[in-house]
C-alpha atoms as a PDB file:
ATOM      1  CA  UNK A   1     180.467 119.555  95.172  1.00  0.00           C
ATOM      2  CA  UNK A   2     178.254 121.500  92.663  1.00  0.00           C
ATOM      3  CA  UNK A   3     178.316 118.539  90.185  1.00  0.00           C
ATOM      4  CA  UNK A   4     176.444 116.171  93.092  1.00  0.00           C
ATOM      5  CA  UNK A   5     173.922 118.900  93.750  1.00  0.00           C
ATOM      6  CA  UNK A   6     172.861 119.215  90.459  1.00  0.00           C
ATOM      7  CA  UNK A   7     172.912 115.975  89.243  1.00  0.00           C
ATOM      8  CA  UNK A   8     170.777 115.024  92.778  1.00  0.00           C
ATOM      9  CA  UNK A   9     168.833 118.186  91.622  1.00  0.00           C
ATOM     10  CA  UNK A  10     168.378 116.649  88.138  1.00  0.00           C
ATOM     11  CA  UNK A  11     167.327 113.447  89.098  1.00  0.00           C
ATOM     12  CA  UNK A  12     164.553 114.240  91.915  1.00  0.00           C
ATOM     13  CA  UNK A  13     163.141 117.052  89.258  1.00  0.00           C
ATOM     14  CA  UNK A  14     163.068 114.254  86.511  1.00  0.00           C
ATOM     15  CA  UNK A  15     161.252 111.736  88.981  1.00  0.00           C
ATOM     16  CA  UNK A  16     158.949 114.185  90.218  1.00  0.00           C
ATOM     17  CA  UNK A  17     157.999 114.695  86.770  1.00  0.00           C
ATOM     18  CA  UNK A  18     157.845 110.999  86.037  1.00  0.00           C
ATOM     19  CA  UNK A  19     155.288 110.591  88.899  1.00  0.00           C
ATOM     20  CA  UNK A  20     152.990 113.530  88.155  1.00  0.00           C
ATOM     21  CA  UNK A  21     153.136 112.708  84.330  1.00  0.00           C
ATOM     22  CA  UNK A  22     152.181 108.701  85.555  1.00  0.00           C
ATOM     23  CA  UNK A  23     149.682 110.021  87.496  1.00  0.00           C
ATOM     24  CA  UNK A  24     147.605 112.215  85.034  1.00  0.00           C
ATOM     25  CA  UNK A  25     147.872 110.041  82.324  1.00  0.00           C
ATOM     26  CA  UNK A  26     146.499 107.126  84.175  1.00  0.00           C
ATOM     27  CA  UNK A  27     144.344 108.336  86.748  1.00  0.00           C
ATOM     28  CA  UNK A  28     143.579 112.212  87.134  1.00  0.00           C
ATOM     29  CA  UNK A  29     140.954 113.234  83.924  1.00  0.00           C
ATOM     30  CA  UNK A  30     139.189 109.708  84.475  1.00  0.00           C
ATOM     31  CA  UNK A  31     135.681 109.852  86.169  1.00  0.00           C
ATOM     32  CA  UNK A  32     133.875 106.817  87.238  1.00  0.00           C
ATOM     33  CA  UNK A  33     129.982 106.202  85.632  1.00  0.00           C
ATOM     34  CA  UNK A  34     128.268 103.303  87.431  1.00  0.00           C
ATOM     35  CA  UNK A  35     124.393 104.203  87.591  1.00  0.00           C
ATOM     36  CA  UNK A  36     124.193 104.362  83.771  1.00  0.00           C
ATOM     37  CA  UNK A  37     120.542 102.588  83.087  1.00  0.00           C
ATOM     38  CA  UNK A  38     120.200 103.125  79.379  1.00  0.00           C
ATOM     39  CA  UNK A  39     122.677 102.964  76.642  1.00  0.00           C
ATOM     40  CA  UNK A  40     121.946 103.862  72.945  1.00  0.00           C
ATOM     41  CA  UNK A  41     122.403 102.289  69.778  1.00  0.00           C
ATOM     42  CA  UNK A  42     121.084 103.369  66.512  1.00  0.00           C
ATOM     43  CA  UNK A  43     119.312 105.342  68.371  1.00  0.00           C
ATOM     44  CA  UNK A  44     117.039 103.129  70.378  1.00  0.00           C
ATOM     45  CA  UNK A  45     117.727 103.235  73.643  1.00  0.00           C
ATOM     46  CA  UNK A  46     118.497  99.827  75.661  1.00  0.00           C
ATOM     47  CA  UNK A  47     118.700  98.566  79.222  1.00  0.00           C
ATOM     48  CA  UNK A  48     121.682  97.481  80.758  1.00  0.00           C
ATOM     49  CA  UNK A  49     122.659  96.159  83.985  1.00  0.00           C
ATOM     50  CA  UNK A  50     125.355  96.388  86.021  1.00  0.00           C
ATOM     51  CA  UNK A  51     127.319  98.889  84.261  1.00  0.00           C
ATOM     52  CA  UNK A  52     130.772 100.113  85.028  1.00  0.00           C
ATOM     53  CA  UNK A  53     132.469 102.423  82.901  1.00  0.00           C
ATOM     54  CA  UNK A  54     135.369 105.307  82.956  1.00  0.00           C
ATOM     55  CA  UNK A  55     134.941 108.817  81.195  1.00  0.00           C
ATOM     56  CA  UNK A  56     136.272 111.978  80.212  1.00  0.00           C
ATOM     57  CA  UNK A  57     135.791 115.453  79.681  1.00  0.00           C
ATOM     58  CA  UNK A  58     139.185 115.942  78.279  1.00  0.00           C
ATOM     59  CA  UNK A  59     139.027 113.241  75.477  1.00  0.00           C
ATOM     60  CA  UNK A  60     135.838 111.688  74.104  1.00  0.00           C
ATOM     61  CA  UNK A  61     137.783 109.001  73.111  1.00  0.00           C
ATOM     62  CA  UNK A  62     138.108 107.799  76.897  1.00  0.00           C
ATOM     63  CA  UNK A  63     134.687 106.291  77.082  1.00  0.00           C
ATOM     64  CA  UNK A  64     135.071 102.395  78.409  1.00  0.00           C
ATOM     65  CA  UNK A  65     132.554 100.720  79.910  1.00  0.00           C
ATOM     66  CA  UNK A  66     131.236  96.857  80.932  1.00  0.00           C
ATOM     67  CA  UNK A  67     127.482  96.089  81.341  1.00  0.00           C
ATOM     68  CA  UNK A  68     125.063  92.736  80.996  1.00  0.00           C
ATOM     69  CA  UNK A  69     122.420  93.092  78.637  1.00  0.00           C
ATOM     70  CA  UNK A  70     119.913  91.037  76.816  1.00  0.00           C
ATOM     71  CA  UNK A  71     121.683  90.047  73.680  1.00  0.00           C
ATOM     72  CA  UNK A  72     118.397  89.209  71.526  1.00  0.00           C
ATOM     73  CA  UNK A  73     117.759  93.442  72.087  1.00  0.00           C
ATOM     74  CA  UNK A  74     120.806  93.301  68.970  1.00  0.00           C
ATOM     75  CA  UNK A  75     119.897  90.622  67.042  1.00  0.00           C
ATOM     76  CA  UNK A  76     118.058  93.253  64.395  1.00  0.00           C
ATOM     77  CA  UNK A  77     121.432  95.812  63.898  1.00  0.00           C
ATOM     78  CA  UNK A  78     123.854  95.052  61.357  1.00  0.00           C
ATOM     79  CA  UNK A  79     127.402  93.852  62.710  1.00  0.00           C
ATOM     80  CA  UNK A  80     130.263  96.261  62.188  1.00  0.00           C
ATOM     81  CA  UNK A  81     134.021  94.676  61.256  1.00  0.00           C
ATOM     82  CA  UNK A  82     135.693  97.884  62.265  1.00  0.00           C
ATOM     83  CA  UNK A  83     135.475  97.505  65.984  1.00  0.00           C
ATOM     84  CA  UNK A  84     138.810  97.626  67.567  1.00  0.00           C
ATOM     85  CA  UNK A  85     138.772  98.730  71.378  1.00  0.00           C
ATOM     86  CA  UNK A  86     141.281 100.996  72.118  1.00  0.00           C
ATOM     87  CA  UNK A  87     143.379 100.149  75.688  1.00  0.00           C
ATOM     88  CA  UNK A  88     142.013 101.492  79.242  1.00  0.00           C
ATOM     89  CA  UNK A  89     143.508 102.556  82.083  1.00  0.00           C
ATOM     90  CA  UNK A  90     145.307  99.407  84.254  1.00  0.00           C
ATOM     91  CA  UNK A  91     142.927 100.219  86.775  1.00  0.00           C
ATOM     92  CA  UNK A  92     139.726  99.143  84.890  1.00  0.00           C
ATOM     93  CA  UNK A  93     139.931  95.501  85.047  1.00  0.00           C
ATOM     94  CA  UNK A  94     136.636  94.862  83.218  1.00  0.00           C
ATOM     95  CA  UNK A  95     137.395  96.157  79.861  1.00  0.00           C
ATOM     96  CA  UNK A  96     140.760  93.985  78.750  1.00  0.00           C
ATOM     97  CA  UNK A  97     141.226  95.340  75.428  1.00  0.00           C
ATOM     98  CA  UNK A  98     143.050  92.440  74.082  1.00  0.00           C
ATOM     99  CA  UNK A  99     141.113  90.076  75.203  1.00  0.00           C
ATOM    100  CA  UNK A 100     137.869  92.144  73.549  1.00  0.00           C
ATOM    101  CA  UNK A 101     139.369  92.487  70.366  1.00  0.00           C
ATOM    102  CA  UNK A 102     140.711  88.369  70.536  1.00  0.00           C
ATOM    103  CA  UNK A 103     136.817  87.656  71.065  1.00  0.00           C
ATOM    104  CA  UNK A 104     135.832  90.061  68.213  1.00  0.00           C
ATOM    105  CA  UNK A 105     137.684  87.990  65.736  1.00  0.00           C
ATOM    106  CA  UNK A 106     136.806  84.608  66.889  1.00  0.00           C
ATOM    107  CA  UNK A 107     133.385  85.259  66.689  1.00  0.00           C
ATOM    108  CA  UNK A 108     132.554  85.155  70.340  1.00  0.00           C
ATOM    109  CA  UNK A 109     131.347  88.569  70.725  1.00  0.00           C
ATOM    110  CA  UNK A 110     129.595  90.726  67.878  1.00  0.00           C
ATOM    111  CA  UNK A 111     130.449  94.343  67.513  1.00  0.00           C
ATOM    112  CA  UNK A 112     128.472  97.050  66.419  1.00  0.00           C
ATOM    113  CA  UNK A 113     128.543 100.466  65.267  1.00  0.00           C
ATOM    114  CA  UNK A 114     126.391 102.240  68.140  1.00  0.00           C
ATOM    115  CA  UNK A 115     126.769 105.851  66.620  1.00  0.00           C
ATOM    116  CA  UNK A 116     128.756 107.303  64.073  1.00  0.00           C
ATOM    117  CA  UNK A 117     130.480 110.542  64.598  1.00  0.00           C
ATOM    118  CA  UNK A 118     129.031 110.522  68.286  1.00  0.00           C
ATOM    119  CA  UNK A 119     131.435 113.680  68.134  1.00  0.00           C
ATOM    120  CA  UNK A 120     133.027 114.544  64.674  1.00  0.00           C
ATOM    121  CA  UNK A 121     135.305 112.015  63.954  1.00  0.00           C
ATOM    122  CA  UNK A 122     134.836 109.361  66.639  1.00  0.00           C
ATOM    123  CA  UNK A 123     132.376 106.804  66.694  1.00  0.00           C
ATOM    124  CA  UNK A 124     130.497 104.572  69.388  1.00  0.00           C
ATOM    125  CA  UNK A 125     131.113 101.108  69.165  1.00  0.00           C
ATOM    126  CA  UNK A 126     129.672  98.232  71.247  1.00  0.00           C
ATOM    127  CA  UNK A 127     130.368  94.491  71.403  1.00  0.00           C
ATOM    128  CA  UNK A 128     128.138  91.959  72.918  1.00  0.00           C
ATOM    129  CA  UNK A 129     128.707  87.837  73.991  1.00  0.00           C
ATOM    130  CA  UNK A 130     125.965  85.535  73.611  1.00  0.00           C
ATOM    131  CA  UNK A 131     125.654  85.115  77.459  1.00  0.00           C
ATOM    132  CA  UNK A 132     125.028  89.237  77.624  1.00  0.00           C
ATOM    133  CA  UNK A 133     128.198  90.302  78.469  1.00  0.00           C
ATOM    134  CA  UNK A 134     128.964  93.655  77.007  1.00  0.00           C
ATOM    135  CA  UNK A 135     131.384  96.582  76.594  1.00  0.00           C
ATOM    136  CA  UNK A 136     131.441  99.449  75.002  1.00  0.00           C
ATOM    137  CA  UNK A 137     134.086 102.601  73.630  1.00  0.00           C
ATOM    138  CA  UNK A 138     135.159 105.083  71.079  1.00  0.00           C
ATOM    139  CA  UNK A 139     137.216 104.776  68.208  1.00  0.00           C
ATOM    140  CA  UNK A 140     138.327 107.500  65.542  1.00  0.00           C
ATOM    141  CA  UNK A 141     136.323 106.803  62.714  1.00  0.00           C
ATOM    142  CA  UNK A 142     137.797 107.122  58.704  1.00  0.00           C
ATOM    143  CA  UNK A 143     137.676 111.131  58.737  1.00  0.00           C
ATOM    144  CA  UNK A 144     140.829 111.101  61.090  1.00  0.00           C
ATOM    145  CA  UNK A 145     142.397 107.502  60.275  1.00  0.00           C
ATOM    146  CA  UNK A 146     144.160 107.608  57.134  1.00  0.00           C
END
């Protein structure tokens, strides 16, 4: 009888686990930015509409977001072949990682470097399409990547 008790007792501590673990790694240190105006790149600051991004205060490297933007404001900055846009949360349908860095390599959008060690070590990157569609992230930059 002990045996069943603890391996029920096992198994409903493990799952518990499983769904609190789930749970902050996916939704819990998130915060959702939607009246961002202004973003900035090389330090000029640009207007954006629409914008819907996720953040964190735990991890600077959380930043996602999706905006429309005029895409002759970039036309002057220099295009940056180390974008690669790290994965979001399920949840945030706008940013599809994949799909970003597919459309990065084709040629379809154009990345830039928006600032470099934004925090030390991690860099702001942002990727336009020629109809305005943008997106924008952090990435460790070369003093942590090896």
């Amino acid at each position: 009888m002990s045996g069943k008790i603890t391996v029920i007792l096992l198994i409903s501590v493990t799952l518990v686990f499983g769904i609190f673990f789930f749970y902050f790694q996916n939704f819990a240190y998130y915060s959702k930015v939607s009246n961002k105006e202004i973003i900035v790149v090389n330090n000029k600051q640009i207007k954006v509409k629409n914008y819907l991004g996720i953040r964190s205060d735990v991890s600077k490297l959380k930043l996602r977001g999706c905006f429309k933007v005029d895409q002759s404001l970039f036309e002057k900055f220099d295009k940056n072949d180390k974008a690669s846009p790290l994965s979001a949360p399920f949840w945030f349908k706008c940013f599809d990682y994949k799909e970003i860095q597919s459309d990065i390599d084709k040629g379809v959008l154009k990345a830039y470097l928006a600032e470099e060690n934004e925090t030390p070590g991690i860099d702001r990157y942002i990727a336009i399409s020629k109809n305005g569609l943008g997106y924008e992230w952090r990435q460790l930059n070369e003093m942590f990547v090896k």
